[in-house]
N, C-alpha and C. Protein backbone atom coordinates (compact mmCIF):
# COMPACT_ATOMS: atom_id res chain seq x y z
N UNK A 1 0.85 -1.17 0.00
CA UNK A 1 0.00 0.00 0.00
C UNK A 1 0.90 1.24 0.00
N UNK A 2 0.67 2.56 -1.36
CA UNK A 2 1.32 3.44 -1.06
C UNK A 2 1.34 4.25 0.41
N UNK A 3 1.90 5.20 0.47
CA UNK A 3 2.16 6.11 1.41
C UNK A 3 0.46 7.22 1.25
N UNK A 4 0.53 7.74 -0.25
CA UNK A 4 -1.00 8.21 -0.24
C UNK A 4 -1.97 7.42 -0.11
N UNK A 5 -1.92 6.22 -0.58
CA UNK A 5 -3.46 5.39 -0.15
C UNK A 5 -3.67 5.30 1.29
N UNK A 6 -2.79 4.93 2.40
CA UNK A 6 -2.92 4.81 3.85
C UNK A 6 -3.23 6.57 4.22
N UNK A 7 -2.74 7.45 4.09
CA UNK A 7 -3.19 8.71 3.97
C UNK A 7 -4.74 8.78 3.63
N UNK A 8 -4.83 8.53 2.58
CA UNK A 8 -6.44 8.45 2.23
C UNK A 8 -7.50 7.83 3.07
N UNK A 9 -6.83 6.28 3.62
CA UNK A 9 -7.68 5.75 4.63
C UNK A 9 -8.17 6.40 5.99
N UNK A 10 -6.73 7.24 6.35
CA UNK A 10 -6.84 7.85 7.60
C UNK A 10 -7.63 8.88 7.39
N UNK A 11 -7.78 9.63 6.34
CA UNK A 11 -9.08 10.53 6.11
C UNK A 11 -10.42 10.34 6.14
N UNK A 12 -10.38 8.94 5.23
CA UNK A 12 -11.71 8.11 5.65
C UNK A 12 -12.40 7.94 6.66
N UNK A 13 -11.09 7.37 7.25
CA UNK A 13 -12.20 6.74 8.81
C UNK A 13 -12.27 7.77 9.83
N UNK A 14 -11.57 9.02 9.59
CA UNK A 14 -12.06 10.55 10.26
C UNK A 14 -13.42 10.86 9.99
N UNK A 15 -13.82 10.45 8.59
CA UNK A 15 -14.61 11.26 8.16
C UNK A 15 -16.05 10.51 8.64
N UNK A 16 -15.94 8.97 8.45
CA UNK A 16 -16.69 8.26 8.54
C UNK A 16 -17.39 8.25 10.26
N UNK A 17 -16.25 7.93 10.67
CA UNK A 17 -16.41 8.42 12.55
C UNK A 17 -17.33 9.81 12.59
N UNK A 18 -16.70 10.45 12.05
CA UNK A 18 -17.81 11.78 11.62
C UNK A 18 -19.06 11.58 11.73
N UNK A 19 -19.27 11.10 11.19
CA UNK A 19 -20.42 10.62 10.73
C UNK A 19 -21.03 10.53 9.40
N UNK A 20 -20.13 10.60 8.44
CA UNK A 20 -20.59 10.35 7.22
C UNK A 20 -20.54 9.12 6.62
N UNK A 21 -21.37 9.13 5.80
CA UNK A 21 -21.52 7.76 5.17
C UNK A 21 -20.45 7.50 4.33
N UNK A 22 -19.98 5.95 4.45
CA UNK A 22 -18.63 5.50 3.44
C UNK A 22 -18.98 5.85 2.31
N UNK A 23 -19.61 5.21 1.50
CA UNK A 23 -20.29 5.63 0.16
C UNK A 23 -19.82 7.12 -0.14
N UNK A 24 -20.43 7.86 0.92
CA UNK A 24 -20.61 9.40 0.50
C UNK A 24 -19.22 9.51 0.38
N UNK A 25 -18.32 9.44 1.23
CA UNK A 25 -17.15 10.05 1.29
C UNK A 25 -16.31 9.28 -0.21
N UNK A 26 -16.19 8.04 -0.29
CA UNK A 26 -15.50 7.77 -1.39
C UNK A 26 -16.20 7.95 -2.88
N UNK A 27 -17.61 8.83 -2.58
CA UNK A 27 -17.76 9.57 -4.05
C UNK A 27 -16.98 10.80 -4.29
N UNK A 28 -16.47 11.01 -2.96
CA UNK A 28 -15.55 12.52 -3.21
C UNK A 28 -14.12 12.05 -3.86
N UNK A 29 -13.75 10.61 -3.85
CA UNK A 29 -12.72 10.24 -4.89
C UNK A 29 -12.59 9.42 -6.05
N UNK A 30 -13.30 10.17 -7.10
CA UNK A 30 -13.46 9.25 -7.99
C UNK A 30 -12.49 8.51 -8.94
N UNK A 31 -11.37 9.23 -8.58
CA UNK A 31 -10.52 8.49 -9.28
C UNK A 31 -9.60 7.21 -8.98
N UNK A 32 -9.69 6.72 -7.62
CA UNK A 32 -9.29 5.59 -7.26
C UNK A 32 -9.84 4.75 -8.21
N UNK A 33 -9.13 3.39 -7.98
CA UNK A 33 -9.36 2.17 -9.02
C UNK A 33 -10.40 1.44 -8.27
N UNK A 34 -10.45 -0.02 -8.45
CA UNK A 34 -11.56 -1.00 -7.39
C UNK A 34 -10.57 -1.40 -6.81
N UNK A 35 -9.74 -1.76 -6.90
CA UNK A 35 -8.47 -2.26 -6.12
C UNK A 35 -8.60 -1.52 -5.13
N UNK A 36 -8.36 -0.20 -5.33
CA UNK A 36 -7.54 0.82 -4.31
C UNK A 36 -8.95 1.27 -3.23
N UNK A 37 -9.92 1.30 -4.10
CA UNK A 37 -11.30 1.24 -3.00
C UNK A 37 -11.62 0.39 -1.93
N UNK A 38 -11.40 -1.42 -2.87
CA UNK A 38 -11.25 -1.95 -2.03
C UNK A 38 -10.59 -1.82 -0.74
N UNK A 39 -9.30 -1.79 -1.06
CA UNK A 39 -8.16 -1.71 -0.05
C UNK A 39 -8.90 -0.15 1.57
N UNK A 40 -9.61 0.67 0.77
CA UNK A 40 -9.93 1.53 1.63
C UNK A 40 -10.89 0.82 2.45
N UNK A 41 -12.06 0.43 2.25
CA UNK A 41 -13.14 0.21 2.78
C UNK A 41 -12.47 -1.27 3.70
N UNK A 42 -11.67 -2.21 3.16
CA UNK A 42 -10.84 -2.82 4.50
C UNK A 42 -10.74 -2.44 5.25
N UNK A 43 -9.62 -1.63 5.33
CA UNK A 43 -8.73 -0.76 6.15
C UNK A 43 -10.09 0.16 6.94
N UNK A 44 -10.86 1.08 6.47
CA UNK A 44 -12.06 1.83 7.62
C UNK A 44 -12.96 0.49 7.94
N UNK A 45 -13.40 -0.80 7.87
CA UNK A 45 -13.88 -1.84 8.30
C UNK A 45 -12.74 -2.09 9.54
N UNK A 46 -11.93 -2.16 9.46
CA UNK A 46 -10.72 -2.76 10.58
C UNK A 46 -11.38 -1.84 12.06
N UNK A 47 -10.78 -2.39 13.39
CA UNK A 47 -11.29 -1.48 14.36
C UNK A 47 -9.94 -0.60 14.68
């Protein structure tokens, strides 16, 4: 995993804790691959 994708995650699961919905937040990046989505929604699933 790059250095920006784990970056990205840690934004995620800020955001998500937030209270926003996963969905919502990874429509704000549309340019990730399915791979690299995948790999996010792992990683904010993890505790």
């Amino acid at each position: 995993m790059t250095l920006a994708l784990k970056l990205l995650c840690r934004v995620v699961k800020r955001r998500v804790r937030a209270g926003e919905g996963l969905e919502t937040v990874l429509a704000d990046y549309p340019k990730l691959t399915e791979t690299e989505r995948q790999a996010v929604v792992e990683m904010v699933m993890e505790k």
